[in-house]
C-alpha atoms as a PDB file:
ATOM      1  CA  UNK A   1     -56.909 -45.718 205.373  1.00  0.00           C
ATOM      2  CA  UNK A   2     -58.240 -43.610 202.200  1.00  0.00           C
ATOM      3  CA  UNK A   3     -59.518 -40.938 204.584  1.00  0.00           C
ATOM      4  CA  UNK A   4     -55.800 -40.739 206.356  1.00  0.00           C
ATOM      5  CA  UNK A   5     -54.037 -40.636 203.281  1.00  0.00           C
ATOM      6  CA  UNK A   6     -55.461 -37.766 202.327  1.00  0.00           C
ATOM      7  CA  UNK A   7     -54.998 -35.950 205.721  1.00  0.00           C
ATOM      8  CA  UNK A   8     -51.460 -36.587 205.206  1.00  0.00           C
ATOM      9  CA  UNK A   9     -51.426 -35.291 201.488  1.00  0.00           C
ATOM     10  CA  UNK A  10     -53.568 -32.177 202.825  1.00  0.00           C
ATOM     11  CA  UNK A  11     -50.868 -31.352 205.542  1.00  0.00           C
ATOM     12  CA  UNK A  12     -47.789 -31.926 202.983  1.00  0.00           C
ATOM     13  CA  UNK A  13     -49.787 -29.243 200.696  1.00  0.00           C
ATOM     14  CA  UNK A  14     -50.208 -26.790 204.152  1.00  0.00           C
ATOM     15  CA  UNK A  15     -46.178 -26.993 204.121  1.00  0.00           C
ATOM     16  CA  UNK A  16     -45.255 -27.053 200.849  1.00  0.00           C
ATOM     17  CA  UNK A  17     -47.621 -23.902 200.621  1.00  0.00           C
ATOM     18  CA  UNK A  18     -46.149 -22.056 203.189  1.00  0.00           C
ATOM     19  CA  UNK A  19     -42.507 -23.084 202.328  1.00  0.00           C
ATOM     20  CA  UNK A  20     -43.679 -21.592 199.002  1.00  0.00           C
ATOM     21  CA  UNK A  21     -44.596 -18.181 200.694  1.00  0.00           C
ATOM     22  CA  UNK A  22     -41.450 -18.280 202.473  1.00  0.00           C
ATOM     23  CA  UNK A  23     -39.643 -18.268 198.769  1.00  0.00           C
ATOM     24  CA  UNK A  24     -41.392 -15.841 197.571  1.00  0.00           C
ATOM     25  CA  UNK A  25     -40.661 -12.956 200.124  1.00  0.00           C
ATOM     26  CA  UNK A  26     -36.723 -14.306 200.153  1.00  0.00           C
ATOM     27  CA  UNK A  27     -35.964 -14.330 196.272  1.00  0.00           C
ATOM     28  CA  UNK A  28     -38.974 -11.338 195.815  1.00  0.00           C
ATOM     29  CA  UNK A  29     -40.838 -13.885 193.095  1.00  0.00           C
ATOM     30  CA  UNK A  30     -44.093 -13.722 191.305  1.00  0.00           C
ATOM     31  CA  UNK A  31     -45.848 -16.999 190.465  1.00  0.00           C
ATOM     32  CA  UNK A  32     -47.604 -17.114 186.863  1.00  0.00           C
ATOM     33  CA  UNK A  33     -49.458 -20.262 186.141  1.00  0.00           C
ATOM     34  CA  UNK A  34     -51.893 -21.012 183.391  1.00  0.00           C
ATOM     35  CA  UNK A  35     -55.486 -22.135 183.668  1.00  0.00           C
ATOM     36  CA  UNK A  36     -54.581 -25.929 182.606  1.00  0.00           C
ATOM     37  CA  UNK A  37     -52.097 -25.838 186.336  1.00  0.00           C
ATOM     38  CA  UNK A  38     -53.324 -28.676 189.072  1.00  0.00           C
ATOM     39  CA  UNK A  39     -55.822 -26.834 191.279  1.00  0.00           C
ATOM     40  CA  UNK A  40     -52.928 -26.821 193.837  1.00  0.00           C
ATOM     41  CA  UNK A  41     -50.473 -25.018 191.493  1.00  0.00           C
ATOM     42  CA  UNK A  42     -53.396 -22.568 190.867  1.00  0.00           C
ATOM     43  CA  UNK A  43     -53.842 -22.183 194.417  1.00  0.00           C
ATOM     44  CA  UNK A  44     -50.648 -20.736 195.142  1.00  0.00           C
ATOM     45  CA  UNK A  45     -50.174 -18.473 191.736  1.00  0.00           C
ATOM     46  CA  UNK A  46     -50.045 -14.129 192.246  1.00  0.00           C
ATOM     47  CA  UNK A  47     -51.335 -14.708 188.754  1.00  0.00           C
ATOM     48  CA  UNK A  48     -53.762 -17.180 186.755  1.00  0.00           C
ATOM     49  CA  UNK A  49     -54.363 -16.657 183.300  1.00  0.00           C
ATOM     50  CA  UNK A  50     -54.040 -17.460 179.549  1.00  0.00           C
ATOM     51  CA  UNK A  51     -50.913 -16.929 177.537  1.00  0.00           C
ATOM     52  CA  UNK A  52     -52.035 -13.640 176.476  1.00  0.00           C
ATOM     53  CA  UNK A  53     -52.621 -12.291 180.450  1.00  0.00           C
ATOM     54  CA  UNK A  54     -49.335 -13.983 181.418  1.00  0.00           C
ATOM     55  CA  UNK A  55     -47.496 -12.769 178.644  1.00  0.00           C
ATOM     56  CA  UNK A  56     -48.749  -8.929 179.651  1.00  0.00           C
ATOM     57  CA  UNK A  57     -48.002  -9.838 183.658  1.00  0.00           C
ATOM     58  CA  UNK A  58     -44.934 -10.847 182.438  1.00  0.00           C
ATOM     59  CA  UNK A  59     -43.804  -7.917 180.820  1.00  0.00           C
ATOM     60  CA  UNK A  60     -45.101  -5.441 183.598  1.00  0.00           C
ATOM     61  CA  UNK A  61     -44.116  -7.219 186.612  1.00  0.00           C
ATOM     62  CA  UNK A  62     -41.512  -5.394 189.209  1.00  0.00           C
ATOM     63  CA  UNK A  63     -40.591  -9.165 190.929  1.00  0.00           C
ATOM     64  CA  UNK A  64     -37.090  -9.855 190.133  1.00  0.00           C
ATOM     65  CA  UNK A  65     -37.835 -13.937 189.600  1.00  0.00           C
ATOM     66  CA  UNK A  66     -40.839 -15.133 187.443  1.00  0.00           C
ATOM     67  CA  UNK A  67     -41.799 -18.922 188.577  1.00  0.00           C
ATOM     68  CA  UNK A  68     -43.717 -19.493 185.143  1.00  0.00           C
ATOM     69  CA  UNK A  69     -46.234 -22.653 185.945  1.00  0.00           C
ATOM     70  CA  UNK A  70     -46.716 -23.912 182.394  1.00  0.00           C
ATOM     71  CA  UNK A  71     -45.365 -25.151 180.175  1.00  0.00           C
ATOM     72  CA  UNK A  72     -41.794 -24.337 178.003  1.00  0.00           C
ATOM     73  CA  UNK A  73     -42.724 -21.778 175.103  1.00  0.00           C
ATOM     74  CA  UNK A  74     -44.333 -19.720 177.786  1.00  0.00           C
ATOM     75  CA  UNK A  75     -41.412 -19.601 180.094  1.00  0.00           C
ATOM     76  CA  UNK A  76     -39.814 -18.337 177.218  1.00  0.00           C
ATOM     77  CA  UNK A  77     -41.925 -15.587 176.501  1.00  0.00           C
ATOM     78  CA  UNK A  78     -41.930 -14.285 179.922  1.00  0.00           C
ATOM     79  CA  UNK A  79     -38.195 -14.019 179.407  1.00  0.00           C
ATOM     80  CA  UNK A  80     -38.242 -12.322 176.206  1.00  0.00           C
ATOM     81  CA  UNK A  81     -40.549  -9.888 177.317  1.00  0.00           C
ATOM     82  CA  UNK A  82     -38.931  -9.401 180.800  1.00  0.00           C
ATOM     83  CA  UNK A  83     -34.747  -9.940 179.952  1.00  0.00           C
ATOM     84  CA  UNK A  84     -33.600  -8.440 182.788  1.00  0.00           C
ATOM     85  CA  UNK A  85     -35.400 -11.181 185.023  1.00  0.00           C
ATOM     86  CA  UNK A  86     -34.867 -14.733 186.758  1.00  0.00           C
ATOM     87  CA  UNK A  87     -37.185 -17.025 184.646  1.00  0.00           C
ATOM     88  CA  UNK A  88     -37.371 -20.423 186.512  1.00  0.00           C
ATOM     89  CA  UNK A  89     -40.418 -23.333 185.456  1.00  0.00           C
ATOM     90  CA  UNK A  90     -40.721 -25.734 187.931  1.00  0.00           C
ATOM     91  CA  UNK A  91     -40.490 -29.008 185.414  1.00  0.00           C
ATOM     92  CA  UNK A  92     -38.082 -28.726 182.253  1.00  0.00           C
ATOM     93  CA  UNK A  93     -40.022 -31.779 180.335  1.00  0.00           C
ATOM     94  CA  UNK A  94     -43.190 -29.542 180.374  1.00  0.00           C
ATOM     95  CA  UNK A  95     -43.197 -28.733 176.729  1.00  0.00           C
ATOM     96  CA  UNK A  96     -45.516 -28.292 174.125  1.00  0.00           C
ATOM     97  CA  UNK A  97     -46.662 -31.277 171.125  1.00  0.00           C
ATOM     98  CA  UNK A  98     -48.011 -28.196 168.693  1.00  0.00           C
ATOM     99  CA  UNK A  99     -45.151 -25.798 168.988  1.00  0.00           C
ATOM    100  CA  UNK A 100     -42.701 -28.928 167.993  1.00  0.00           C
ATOM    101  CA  UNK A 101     -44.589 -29.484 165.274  1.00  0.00           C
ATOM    102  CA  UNK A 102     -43.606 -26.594 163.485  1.00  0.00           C
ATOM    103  CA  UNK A 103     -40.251 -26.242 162.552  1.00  0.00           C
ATOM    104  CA  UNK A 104     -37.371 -23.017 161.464  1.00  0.00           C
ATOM    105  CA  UNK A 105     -36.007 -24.301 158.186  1.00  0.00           C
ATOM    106  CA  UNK A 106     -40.117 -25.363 157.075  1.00  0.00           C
ATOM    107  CA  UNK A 107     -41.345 -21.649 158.045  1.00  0.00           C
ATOM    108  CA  UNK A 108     -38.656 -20.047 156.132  1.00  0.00           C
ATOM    109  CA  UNK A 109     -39.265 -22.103 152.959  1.00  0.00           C
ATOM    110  CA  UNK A 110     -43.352 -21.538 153.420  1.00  0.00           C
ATOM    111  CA  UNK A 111     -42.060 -17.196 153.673  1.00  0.00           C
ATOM    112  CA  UNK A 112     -39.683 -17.823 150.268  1.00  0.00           C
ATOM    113  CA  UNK A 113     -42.645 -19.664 148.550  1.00  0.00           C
ATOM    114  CA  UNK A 114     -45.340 -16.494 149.415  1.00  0.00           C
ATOM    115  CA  UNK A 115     -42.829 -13.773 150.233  1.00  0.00           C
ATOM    116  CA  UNK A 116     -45.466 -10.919 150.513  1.00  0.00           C
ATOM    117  CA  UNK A 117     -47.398 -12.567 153.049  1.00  0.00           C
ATOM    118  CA  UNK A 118     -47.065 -11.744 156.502  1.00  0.00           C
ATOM    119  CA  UNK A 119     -45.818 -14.522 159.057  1.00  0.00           C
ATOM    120  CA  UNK A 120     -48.432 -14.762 162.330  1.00  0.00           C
ATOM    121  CA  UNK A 121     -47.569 -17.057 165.080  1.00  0.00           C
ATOM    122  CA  UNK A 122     -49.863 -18.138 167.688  1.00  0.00           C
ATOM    123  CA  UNK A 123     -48.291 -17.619 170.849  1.00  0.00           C
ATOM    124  CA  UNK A 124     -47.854 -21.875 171.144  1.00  0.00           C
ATOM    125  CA  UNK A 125     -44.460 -21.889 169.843  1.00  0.00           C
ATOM    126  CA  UNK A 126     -40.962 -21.508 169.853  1.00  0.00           C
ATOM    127  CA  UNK A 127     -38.848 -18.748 170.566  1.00  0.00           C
ATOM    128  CA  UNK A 128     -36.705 -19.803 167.468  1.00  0.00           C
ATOM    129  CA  UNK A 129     -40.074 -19.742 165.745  1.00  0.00           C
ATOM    130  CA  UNK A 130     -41.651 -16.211 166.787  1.00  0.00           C
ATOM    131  CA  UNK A 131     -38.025 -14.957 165.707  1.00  0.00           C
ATOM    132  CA  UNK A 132     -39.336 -15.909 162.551  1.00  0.00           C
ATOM    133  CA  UNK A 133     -42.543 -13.757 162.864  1.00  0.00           C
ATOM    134  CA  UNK A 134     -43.763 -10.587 161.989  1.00  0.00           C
ATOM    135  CA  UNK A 135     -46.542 -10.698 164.770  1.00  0.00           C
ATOM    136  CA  UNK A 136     -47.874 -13.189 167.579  1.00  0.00           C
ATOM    137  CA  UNK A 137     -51.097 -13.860 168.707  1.00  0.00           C
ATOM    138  CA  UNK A 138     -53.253 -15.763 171.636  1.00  0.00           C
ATOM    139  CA  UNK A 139     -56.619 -17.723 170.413  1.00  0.00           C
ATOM    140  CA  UNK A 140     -57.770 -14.359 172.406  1.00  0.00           C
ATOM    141  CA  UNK A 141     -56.714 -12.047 170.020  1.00  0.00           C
ATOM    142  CA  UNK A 142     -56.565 -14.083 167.094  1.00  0.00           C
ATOM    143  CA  UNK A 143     -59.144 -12.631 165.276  1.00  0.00           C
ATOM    144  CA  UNK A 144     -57.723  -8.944 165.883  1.00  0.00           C
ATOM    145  CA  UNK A 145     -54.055  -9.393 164.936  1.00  0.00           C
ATOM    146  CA  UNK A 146     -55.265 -10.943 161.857  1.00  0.00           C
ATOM    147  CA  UNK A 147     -57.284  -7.550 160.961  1.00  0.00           C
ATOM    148  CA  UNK A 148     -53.744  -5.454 162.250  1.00  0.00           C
ATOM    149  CA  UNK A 149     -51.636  -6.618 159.596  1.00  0.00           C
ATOM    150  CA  UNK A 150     -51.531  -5.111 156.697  1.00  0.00           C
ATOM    151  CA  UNK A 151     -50.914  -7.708 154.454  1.00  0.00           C
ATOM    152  CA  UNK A 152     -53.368  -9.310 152.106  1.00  0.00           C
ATOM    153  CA  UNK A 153     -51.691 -13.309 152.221  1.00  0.00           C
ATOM    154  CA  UNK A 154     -50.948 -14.542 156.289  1.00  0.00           C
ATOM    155  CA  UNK A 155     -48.825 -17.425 157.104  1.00  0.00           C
ATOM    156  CA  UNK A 156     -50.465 -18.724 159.765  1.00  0.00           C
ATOM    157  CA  UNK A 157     -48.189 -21.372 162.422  1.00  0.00           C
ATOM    158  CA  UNK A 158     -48.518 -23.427 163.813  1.00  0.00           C
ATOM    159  CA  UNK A 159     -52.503 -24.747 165.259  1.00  0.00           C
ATOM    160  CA  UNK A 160     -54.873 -25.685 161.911  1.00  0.00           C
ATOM    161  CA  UNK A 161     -57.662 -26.237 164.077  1.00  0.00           C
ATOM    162  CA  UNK A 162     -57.351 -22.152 165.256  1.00  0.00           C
ATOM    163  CA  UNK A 163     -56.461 -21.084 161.629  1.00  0.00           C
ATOM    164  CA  UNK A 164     -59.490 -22.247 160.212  1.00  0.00           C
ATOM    165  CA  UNK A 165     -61.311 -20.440 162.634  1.00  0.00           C
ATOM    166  CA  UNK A 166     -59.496 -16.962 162.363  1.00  0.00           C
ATOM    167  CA  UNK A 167     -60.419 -17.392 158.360  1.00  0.00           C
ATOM    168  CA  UNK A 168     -63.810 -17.148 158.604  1.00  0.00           C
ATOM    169  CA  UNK A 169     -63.250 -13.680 160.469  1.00  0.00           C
ATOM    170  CA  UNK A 170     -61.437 -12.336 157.254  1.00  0.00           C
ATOM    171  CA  UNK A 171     -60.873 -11.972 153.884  1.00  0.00           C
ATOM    172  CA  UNK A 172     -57.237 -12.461 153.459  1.00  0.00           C
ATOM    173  CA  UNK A 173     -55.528 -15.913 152.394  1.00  0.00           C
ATOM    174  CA  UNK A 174     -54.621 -17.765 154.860  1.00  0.00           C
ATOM    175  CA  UNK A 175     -51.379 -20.241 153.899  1.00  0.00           C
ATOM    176  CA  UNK A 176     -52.022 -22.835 157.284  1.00  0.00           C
ATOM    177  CA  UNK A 177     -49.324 -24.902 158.532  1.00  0.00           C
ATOM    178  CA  UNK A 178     -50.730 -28.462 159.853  1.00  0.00           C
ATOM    179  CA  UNK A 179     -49.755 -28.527 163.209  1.00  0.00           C
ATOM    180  CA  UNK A 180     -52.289 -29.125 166.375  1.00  0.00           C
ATOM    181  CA  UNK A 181     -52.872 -29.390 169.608  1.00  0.00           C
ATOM    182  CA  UNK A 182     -52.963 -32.968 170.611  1.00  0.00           C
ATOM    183  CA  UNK A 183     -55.571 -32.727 174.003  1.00  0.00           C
ATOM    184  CA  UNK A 184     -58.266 -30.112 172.119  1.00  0.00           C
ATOM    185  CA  UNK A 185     -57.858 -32.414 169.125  1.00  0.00           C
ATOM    186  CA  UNK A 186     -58.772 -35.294 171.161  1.00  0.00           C
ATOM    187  CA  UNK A 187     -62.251 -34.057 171.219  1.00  0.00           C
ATOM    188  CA  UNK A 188     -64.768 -35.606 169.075  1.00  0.00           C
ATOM    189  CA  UNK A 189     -68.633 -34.596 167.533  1.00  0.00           C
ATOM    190  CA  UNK A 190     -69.443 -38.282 169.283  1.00  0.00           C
ATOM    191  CA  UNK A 191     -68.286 -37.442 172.419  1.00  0.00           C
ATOM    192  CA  UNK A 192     -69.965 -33.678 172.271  1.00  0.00           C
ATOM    193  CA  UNK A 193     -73.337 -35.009 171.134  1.00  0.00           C
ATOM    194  CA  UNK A 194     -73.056 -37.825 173.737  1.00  0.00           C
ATOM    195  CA  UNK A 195     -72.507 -35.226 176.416  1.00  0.00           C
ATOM    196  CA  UNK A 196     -75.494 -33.664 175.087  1.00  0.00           C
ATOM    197  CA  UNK A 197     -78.073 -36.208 175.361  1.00  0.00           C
ATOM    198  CA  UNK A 198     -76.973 -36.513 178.901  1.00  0.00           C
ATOM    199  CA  UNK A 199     -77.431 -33.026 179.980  1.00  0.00           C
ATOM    200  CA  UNK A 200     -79.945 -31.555 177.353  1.00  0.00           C
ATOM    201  CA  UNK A 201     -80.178 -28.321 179.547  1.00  0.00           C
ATOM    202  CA  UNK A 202     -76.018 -27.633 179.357  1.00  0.00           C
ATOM    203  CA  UNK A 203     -74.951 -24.871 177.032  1.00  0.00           C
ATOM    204  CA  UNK A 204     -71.538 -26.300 175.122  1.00  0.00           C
ATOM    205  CA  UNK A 205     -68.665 -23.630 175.355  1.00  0.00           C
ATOM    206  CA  UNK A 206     -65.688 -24.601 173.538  1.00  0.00           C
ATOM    207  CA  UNK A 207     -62.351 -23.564 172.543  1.00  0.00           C
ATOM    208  CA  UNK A 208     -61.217 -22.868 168.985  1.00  0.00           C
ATOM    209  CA  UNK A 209     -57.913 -25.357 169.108  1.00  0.00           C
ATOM    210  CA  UNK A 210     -60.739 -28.469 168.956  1.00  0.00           C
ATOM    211  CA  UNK A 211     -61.688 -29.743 165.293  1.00  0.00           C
ATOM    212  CA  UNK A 212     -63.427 -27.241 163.216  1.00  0.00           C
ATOM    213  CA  UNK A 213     -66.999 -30.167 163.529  1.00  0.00           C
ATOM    214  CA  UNK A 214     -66.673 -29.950 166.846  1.00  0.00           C
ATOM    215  CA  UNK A 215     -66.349 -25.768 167.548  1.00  0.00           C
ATOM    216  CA  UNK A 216     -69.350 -25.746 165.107  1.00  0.00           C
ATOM    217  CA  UNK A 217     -71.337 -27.364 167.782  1.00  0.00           C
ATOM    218  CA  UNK A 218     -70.468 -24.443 170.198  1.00  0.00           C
ATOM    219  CA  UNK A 219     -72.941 -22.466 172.018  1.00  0.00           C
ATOM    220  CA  UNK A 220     -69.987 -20.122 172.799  1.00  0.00           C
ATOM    221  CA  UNK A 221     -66.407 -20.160 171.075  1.00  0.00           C
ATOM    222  CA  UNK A 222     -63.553 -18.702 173.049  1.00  0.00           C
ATOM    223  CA  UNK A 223     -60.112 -18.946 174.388  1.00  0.00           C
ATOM    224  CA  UNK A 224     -59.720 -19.936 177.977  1.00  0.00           C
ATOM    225  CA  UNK A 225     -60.296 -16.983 179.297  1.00  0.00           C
ATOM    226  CA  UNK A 226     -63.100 -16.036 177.397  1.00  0.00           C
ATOM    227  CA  UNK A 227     -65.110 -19.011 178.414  1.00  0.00           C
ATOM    228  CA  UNK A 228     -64.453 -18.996 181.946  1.00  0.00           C
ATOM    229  CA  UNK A 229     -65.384 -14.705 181.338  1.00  0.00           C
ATOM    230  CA  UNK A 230     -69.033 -16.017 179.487  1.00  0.00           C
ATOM    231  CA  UNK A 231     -69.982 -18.566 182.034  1.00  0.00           C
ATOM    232  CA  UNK A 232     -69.523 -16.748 184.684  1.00  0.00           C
ATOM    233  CA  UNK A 233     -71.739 -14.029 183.330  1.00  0.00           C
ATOM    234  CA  UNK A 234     -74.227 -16.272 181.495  1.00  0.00           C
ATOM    235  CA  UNK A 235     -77.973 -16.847 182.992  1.00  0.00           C
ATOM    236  CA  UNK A 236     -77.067 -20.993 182.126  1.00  0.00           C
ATOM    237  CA  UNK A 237     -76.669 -22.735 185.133  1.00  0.00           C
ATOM    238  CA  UNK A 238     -75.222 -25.989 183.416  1.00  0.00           C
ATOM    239  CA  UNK A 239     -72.040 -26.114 180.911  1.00  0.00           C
ATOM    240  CA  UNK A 240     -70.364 -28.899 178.452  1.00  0.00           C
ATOM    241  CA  UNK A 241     -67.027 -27.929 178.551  1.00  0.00           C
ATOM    242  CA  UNK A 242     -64.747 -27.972 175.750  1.00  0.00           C
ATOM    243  CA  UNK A 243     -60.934 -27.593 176.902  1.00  0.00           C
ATOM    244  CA  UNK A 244     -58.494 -28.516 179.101  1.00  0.00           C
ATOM    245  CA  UNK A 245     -59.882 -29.523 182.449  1.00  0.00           C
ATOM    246  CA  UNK A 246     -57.378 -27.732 184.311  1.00  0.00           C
ATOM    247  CA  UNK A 247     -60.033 -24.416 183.868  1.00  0.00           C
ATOM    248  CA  UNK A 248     -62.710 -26.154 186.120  1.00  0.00           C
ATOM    249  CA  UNK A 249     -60.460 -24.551 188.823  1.00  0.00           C
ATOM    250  CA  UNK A 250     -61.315 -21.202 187.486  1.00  0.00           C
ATOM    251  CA  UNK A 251     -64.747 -21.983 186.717  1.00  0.00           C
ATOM    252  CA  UNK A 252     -65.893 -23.483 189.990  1.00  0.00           C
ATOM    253  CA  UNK A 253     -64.105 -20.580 192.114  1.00  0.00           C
ATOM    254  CA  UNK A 254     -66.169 -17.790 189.764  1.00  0.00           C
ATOM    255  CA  UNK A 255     -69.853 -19.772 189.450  1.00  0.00           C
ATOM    256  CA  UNK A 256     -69.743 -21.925 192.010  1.00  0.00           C
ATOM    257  CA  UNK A 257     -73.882 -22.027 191.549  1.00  0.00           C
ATOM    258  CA  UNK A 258     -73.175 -23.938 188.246  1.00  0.00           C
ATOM    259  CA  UNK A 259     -72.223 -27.245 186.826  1.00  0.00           C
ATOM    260  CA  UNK A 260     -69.729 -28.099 184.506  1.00  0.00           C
ATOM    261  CA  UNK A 261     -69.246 -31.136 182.887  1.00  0.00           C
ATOM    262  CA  UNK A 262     -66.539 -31.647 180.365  1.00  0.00           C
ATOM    263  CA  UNK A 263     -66.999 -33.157 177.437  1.00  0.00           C
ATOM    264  CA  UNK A 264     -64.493 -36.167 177.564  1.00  0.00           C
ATOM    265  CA  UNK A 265     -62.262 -37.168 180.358  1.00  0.00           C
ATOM    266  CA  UNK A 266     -59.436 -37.108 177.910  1.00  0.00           C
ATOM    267  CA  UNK A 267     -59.724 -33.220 178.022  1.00  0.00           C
ATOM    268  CA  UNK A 268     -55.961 -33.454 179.745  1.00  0.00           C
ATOM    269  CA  UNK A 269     -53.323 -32.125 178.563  1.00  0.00           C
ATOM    270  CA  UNK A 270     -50.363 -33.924 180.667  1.00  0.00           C
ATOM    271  CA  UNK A 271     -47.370 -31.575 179.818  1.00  0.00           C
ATOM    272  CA  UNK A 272     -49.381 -28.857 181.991  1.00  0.00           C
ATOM    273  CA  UNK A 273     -49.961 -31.389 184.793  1.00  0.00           C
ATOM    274  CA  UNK A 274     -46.012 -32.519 185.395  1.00  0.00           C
ATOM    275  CA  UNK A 275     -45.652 -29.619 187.636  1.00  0.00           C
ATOM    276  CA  UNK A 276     -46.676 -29.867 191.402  1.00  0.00           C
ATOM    277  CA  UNK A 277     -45.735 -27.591 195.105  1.00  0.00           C
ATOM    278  CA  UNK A 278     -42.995 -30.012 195.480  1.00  0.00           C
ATOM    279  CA  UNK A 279     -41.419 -28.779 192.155  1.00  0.00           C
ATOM    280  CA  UNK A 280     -41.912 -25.294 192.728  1.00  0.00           C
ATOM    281  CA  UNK A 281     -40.405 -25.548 195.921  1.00  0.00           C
ATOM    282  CA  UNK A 282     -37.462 -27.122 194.796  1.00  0.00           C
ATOM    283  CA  UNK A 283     -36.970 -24.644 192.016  1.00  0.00           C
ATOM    284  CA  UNK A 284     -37.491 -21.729 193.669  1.00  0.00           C
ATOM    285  CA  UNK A 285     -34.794 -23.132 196.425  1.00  0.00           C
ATOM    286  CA  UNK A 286     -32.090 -23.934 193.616  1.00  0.00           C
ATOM    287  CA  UNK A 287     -33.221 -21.137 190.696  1.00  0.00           C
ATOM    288  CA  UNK A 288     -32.977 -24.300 188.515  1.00  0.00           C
ATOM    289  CA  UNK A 289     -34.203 -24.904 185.872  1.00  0.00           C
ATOM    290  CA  UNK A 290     -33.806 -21.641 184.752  1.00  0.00           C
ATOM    291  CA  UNK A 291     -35.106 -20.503 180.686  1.00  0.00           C
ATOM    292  CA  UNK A 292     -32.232 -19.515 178.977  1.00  0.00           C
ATOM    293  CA  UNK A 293     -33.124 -17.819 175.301  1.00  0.00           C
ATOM    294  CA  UNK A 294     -29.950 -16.828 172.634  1.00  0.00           C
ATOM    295  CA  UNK A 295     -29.793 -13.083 172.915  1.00  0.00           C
ATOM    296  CA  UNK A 296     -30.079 -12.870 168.737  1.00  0.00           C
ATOM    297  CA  UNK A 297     -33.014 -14.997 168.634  1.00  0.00           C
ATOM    298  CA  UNK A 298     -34.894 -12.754 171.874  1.00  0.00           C
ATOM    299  CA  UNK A 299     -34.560  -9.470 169.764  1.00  0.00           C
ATOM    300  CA  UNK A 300     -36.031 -10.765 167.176  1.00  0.00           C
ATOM    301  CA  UNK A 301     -38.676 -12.811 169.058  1.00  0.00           C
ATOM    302  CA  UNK A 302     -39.531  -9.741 171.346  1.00  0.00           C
ATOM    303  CA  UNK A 303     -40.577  -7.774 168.291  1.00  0.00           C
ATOM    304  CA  UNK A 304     -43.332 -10.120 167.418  1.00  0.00           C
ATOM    305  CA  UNK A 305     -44.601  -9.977 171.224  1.00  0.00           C
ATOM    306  CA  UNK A 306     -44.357  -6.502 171.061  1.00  0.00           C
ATOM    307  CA  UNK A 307     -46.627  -5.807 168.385  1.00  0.00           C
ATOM    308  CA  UNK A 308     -49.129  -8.367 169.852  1.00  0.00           C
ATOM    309  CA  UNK A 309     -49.265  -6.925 173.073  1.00  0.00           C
ATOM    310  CA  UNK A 310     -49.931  -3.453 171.213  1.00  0.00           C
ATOM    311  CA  UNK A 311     -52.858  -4.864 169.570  1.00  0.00           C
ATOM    312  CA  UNK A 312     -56.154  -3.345 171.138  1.00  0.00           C
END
């Protein structure tokens, strides 16, 4: 019964896909979807990536409709950076914990309280927010906008866990707002020693959105791409990994002559994982839901993109 179940799954997927292809040539649409997708949703993506590599396919693409698998900040980048284009997400209730937890009114009081410091905004946020911003970032280039600005004091919004690590890469104050992100926060020094002891030969690559305890344990500290980029090129045949499990995709399809193991099984983050083919499907069929931002807030929120994506 177990074995013809899945048949029958695998078949609906062999439709849905080609249905999907079908879309695709009628309404001339690129698929984006991050690294934290089902493997299924990152089958079918023109793109995979991070923020920051979505964000720049985004801007430069010549499709007329972006399907943006991801979740709802992002879908709102790609049409900040891309106005003139269809911006459709395939599940409206894929949001983002962090970028709620950082709010308009609380930003502008922290930028009255320290008004020659200079507002960055990881990328994990609001359009209302990065309207609010003098630059953006990714946990990519993190370290790099922070050396760009020329300010001496940064508000930093709206992941602690990434702001503590970007301050040990500089000497300016960092004023950190206490949001997080709730799966990479999850993670634990018990569960990453426990991992350890289990596969003593496993190099531990982790992301810098975990707890500051636990990205000291790292063998390797990177965003998502970054990781994926070291393991693939590293001699280690073994990895503890320390972010969403969504990038085993990625991982397995560039070393598939390694093991990965991650390091809890509550490495899930389940906003990414409410879209699926039959969503896409169904929103590439009725352009709905569509991401809508208020032309005032986009101009303002474009400029902070902008500068990002100019950062080398």
């Amino acid at each position: 019964m177990e074995a013809l179940a899945l048949e029958r799954k695998a078949e609906q997927n062999r439709e849905l896909k080609k249905r999907i292809e079908e879309l695709k040539k009628e309404r001339n649409a690129i698929i984006l979807a991050h690294y934290y997708q089902r493997d299924e949703v990152q089958e079918v993506a023109d793109f995979r990536g991070d923020s920051f590599l979505l964000a720049q396919k985004a801007a430069q693409t010549d499709a007329e409709v972006i399907v943006f698998c991801g979740v709802h900040f992002m879908g709102e980048s790609a049409k900040i950076l891309a106005p003139n284009k269809t911006v459709i997400i395939p599940d409206e209730r894929a949001g983002c914990p962090m970028a709620d937890m950082v709010n308009v009114e609380g930003l502008k009081a922290l930028k009255r309280q320290h008004p020659k410091a200079a507002v960055v905004t990881y990328i994990n946020s609001s359009a209302e927010i990065k309207a609010e911003t003098d630059i953006c970032c990714t946990s990519a280039n993190a370290v790099k906008v922070i050396q760009s600005v020329d300010a001496e004091e940064i508000i930093w919004v709206p992941d602690k866990n990434l702001g503590h690590y970007v301050s040990q890469y500089t000497d300016k104050k960092m004023i950190i707002w206490e949001g997080y992100c709730n799966t990479h926060d999850m993670l634990t020094v018990k569960d990453v020693i426990e991992m350890k002891a289990q596969h003593p030969n496993a190099q531990f690559v982790v992301h810098p959105e975990c707890r500051p305890e636990v990205v000291e344990l790292g063998d390797f500290v990177g965003s998502t791409t970054a990781i994926i980029k070291y393991c693939k090129e590293s001699d280690c045949k073994e990895f503890i990994v320390g972010t969403e499990d969504g990038t085993g995709y990625q991982l397995r399809l560039d070393s598939p002559d390694k093991t990965f193991h991650f390091a809890t099984k509550f490495l899930v983050c389940p906003n990414m994982k409410v879209n699926n083919l039959k969503k896409i499907v169904r929103c590439m069929e009725t352009m709905q839901p569509q991401i809508y931002v208020p032309p005032q807030v986009a101009e303002k929120a474009r400029l902070s993109l902008e500068r990002m994506l100019q950062v080398k």
